[in-house]
PDB file of N, CA and C in Angstrom:
ATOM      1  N   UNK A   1     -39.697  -2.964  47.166  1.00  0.00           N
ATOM      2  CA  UNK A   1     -40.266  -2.788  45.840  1.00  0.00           C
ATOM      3  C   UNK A   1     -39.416  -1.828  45.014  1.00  0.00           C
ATOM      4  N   UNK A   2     -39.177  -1.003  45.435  1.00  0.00           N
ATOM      5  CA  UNK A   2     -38.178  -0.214  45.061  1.00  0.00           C
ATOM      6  C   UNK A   2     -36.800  -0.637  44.177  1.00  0.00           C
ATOM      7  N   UNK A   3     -36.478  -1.940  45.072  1.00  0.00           N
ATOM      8  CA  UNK A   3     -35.459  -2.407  44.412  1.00  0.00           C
ATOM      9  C   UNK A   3     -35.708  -3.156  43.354  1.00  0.00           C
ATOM     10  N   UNK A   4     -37.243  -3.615  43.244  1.00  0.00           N
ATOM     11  CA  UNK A   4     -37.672  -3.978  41.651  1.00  0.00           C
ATOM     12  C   UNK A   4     -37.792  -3.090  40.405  1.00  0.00           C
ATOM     13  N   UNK A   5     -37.875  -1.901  41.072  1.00  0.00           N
ATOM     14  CA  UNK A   5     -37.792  -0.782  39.992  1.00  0.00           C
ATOM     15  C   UNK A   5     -35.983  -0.578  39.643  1.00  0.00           C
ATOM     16  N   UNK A   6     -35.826  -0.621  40.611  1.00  0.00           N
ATOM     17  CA  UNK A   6     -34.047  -0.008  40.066  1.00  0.00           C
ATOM     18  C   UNK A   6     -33.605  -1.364  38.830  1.00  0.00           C
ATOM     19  N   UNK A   7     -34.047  -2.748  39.741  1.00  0.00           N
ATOM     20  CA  UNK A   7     -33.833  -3.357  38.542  1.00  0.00           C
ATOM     21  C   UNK A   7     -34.474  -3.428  37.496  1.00  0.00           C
ATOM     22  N   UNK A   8     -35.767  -3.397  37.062  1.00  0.00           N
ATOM     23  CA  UNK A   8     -35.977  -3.154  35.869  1.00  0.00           C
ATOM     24  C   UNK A   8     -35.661  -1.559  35.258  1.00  0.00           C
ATOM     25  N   UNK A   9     -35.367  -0.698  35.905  1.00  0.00           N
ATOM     26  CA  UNK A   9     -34.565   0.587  35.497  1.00  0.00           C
ATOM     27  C   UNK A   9     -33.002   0.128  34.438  1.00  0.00           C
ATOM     28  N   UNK A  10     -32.595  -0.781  35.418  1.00  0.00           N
ATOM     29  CA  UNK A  10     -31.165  -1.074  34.981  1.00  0.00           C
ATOM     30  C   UNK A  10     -31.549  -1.877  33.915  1.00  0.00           C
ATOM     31  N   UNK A  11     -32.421  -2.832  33.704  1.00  0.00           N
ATOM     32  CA  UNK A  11     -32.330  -3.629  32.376  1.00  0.00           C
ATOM     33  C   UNK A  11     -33.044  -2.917  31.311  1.00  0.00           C
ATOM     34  N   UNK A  12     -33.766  -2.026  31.634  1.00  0.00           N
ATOM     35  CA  UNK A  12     -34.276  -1.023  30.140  1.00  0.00           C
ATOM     36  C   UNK A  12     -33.118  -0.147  29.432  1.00  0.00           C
ATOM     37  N   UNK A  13     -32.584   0.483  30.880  1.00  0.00           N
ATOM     38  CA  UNK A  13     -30.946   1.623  29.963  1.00  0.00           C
ATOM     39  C   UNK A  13     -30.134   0.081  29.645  1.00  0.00           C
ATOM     40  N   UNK A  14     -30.028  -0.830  29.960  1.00  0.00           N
ATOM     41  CA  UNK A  14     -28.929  -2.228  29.074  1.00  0.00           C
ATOM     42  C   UNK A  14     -29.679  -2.359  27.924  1.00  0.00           C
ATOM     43  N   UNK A  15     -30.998  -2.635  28.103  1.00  0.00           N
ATOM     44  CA  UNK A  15     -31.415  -2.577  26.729  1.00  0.00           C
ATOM     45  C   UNK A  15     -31.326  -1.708  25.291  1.00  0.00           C
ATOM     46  N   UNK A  16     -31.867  -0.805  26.198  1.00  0.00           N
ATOM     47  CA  UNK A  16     -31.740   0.599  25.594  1.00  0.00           C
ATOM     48  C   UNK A  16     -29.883   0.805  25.200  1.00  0.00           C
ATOM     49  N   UNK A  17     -29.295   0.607  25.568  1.00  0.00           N
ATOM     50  CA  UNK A  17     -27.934   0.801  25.220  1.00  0.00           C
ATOM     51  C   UNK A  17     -27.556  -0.150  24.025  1.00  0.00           C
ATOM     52  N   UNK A  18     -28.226  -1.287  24.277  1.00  0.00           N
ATOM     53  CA  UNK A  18     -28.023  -2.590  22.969  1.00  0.00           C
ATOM     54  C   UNK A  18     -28.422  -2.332  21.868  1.00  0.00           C
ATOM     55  N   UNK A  19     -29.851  -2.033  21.889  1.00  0.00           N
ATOM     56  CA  UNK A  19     -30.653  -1.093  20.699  1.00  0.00           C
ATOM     57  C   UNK A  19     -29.437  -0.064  20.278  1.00  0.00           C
ATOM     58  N   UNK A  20     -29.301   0.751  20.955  1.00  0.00           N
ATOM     59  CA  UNK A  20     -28.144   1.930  20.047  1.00  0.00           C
ATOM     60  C   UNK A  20     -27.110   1.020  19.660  1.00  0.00           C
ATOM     61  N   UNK A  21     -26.339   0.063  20.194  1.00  0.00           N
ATOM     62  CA  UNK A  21     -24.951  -0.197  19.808  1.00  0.00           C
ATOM     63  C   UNK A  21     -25.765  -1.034  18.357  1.00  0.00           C
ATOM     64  N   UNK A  22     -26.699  -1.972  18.753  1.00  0.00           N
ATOM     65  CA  UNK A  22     -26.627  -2.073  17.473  1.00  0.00           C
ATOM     66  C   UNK A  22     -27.288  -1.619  16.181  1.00  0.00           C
ATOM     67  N   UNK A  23     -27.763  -0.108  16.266  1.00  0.00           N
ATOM     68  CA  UNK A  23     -28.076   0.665  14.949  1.00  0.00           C
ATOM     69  C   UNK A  23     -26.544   1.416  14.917  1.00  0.00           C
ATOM     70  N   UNK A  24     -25.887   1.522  15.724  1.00  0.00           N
ATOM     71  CA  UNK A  24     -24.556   2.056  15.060  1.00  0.00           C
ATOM     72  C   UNK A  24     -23.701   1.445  14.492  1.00  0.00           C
ATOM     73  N   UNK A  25     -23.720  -0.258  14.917  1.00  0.00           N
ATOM     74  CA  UNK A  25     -23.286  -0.994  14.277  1.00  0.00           C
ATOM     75  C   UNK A  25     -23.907  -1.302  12.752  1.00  0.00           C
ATOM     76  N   UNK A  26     -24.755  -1.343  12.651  1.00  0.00           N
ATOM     77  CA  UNK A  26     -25.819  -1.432  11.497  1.00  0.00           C
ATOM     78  C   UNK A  26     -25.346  -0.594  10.365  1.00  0.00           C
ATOM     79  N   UNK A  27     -24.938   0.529  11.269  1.00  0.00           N
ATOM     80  CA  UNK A  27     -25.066   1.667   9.909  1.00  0.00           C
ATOM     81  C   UNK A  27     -23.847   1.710   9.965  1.00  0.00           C
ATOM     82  N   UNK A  28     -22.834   1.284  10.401  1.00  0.00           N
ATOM     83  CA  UNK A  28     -21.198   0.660  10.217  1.00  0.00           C
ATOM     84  C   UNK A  28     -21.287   0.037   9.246  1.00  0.00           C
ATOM     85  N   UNK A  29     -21.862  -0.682   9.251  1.00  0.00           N
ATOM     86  CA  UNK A  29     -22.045  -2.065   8.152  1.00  0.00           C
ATOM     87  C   UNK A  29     -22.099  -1.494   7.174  1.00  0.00           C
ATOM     88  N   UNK A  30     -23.532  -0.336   6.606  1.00  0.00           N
ATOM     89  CA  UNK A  30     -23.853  -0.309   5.515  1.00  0.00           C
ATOM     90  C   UNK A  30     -22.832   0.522   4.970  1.00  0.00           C
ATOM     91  N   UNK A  31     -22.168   1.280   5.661  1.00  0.00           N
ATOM     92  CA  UNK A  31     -20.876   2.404   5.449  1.00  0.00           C
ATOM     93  C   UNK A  31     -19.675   1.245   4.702  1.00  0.00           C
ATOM     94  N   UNK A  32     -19.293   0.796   5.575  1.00  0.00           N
ATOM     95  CA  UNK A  32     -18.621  -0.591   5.277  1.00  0.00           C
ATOM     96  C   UNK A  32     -19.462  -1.091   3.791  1.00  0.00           C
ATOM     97  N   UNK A  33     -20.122  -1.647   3.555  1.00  0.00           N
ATOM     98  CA  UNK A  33     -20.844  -2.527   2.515  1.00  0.00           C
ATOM     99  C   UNK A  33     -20.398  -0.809   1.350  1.00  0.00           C
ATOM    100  N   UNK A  34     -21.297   0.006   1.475  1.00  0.00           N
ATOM    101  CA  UNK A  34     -21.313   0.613   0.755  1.00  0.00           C
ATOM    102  C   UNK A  34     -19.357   0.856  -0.017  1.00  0.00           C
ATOM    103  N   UNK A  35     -18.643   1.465   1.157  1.00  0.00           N
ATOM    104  CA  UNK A  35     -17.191   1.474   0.772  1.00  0.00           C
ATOM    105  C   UNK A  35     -16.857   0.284  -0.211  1.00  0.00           C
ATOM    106  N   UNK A  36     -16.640  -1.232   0.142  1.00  0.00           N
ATOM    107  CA  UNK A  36     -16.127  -1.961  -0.016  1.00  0.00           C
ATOM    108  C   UNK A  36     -16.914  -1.904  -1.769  1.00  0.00           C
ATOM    109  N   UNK A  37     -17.958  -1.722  -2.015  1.00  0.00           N
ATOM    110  CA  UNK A  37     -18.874  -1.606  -3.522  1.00  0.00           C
ATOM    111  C   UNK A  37     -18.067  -0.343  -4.377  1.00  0.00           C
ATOM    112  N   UNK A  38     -17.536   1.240  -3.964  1.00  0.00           N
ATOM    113  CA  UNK A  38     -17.111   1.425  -4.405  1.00  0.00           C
ATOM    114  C   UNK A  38     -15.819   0.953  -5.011  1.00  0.00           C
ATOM    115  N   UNK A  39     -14.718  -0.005  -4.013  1.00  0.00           N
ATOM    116  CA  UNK A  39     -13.334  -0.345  -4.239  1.00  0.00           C
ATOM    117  C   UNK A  39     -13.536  -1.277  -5.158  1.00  0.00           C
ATOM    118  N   UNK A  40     -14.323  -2.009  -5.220  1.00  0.00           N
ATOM    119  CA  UNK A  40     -14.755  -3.518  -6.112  1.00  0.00           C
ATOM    120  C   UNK A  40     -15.400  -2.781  -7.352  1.00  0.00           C
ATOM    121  N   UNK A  41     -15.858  -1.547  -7.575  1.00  0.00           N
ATOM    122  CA  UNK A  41     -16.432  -1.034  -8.689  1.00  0.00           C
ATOM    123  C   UNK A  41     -14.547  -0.170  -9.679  1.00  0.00           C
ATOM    124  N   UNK A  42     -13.752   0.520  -8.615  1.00  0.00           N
ATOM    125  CA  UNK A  42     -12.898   0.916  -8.866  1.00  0.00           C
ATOM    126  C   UNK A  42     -11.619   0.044  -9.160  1.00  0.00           C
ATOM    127  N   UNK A  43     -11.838  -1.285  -8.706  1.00  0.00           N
ATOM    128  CA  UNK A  43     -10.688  -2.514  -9.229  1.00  0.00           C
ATOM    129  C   UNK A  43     -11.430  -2.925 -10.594  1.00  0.00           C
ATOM    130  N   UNK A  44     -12.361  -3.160 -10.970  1.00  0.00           N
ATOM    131  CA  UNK A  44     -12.780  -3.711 -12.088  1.00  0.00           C
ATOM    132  C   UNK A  44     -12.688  -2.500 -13.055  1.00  0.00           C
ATOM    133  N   UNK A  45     -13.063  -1.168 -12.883  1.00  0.00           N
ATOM    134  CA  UNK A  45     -12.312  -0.119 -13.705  1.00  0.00           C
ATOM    135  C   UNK A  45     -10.627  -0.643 -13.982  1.00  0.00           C
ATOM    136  N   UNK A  46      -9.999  -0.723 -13.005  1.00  0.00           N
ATOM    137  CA  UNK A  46      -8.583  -0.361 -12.664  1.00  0.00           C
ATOM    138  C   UNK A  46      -8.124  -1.372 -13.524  1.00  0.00           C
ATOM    139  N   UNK A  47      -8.782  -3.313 -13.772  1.00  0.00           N
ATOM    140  CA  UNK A  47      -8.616  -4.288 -14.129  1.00  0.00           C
ATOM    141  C   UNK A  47      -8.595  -4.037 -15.478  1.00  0.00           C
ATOM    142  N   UNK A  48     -10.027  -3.348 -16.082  1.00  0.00           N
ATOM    143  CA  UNK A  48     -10.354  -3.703 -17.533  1.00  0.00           C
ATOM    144  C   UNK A  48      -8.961  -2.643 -18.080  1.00  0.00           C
ATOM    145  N   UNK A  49      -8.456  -1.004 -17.172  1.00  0.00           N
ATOM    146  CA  UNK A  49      -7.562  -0.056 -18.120  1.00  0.00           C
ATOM    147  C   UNK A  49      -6.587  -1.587 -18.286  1.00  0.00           C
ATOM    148  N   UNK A  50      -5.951  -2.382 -17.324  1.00  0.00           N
ATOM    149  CA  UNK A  50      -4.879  -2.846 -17.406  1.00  0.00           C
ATOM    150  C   UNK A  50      -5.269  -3.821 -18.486  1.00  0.00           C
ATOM    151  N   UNK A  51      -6.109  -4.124 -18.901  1.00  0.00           N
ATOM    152  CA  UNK A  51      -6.138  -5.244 -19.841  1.00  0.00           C
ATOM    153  C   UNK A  51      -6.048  -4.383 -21.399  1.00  0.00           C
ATOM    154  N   UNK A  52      -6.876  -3.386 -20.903  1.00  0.00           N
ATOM    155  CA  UNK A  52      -6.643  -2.810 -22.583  1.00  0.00           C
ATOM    156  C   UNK A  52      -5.495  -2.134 -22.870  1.00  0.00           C
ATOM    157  N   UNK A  53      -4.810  -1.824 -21.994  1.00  0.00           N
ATOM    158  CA  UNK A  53      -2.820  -1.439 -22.163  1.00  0.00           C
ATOM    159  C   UNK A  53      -2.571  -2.940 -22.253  1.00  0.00           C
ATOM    160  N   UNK A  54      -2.619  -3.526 -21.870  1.00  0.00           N
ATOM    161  CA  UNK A  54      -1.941  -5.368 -22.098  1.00  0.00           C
ATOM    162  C   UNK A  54      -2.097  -5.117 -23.661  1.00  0.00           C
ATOM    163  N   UNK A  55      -3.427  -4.935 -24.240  1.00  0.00           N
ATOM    164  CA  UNK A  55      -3.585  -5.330 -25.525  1.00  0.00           C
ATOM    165  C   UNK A  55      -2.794  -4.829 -26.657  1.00  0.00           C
ATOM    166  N   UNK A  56      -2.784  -3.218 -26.263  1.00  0.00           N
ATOM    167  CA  UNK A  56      -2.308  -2.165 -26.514  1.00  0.00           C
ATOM    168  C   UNK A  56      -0.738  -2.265 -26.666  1.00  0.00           C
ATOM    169  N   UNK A  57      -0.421  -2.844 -25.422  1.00  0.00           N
ATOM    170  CA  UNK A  57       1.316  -3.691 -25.739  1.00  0.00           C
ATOM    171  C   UNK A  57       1.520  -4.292 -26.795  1.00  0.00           C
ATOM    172  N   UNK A  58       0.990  -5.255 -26.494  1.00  0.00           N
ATOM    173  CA  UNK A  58       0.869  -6.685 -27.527  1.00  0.00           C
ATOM    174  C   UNK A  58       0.936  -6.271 -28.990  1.00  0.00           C
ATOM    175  N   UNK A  59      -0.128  -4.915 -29.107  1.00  0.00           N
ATOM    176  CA  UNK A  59      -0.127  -5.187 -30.642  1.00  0.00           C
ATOM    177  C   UNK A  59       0.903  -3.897 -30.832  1.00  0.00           C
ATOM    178  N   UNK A  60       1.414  -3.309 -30.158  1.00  0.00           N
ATOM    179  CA  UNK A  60       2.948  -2.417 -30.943  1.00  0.00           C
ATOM    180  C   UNK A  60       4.163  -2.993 -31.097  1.00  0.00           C
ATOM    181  N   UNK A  61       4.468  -3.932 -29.433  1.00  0.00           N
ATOM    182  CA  UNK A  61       5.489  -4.608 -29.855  1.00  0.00           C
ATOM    183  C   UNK A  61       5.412  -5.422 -31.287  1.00  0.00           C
ATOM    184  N   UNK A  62       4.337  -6.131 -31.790  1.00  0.00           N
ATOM    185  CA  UNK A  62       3.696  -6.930 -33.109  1.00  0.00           C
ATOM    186  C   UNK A  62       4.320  -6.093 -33.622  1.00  0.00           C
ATOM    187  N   UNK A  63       3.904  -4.562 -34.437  1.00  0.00           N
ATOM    188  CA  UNK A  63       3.909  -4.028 -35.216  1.00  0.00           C
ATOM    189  C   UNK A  63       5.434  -3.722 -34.834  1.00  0.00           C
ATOM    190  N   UNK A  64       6.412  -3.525 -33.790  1.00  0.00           N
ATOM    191  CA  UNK A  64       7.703  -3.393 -34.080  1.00  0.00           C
ATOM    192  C   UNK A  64       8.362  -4.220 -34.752  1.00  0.00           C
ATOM    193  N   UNK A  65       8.159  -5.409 -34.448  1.00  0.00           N
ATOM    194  CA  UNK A  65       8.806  -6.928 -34.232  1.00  0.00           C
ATOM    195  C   UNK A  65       8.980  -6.538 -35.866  1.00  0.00           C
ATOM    196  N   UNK A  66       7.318  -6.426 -36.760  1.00  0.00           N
ATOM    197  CA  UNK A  66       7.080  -6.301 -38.162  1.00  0.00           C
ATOM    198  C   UNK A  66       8.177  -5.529 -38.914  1.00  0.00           C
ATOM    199  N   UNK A  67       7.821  -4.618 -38.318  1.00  0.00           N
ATOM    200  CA  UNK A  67       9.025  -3.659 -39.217  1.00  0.00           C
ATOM    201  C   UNK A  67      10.884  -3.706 -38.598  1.00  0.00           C
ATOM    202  N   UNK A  68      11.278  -4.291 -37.648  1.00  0.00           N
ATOM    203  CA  UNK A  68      12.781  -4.510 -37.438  1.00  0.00           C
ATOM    204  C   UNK A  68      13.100  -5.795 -38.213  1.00  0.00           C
ATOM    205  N   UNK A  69      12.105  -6.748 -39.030  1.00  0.00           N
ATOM    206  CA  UNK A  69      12.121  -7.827 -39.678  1.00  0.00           C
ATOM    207  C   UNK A  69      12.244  -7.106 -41.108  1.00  0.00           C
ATOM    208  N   UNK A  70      11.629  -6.231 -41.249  1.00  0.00           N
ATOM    209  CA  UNK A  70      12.050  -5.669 -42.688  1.00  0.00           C
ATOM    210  C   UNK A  70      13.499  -4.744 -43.013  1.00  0.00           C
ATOM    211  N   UNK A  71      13.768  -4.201 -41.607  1.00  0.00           N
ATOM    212  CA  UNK A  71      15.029  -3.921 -41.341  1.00  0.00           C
ATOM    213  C   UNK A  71      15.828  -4.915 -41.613  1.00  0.00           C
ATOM    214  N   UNK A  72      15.478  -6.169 -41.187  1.00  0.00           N
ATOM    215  CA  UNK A  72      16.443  -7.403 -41.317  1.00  0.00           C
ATOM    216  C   UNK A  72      16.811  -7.855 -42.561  1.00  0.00           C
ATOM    217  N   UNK A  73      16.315  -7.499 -43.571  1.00  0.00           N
ATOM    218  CA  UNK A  73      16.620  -7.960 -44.875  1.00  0.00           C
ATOM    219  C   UNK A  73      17.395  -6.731 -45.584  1.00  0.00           C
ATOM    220  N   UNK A  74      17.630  -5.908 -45.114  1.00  0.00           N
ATOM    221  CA  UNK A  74      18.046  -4.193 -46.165  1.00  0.00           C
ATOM    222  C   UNK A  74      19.540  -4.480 -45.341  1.00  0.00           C
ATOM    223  N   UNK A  75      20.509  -4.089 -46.812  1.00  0.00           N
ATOM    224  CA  UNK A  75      21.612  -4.445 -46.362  1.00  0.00           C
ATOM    225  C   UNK A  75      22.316  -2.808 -46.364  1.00  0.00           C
ATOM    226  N   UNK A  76      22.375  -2.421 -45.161  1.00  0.00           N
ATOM    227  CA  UNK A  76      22.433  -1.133 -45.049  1.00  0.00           C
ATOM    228  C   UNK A  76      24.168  -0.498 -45.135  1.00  0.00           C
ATOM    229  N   UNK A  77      24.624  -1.895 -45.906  1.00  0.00           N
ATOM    230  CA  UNK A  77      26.715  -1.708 -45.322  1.00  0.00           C
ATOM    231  C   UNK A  77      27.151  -1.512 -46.746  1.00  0.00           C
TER     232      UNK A  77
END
């Protein structure tokens, strides 16, 4: 009888060991989940600066282009 106890001894600490692995895994996850929400919050920051310097390009080179065209007509010789 004895040896029915050791085995159900042994399958409660397996159990018991599964239960922990998986709340540590669990809360891996949410560590994980949580991380991966900041990087995806910090690329869409990172996305929109780059779009509004894109824009920001766009319209100085414009405004150069404008005025080396008025350069282009002044006969400076």
């Amino acid at each position: 009888m004895a040896s029915e106890m050791d085995v159900l001894k042994e399958l409660d600490e397996r159990i018991q060991a599964s239960v922990n692995r998986i709340q540590q895994l669990q809360r891996e996850n949410e560590q994980l989940a949580k991380r991966l929400a900041e990087s995806e919050q910090r690329f869409n920051e990172a996305s929109a600066q780059l779009h509004e310097h894109e824009t920001q390009r766009t319209e100085i080179k414009s405004r150069i282009e404008k005025i080396l065209t008025r350069f282009d007509g002044v006969d400076l010789g």
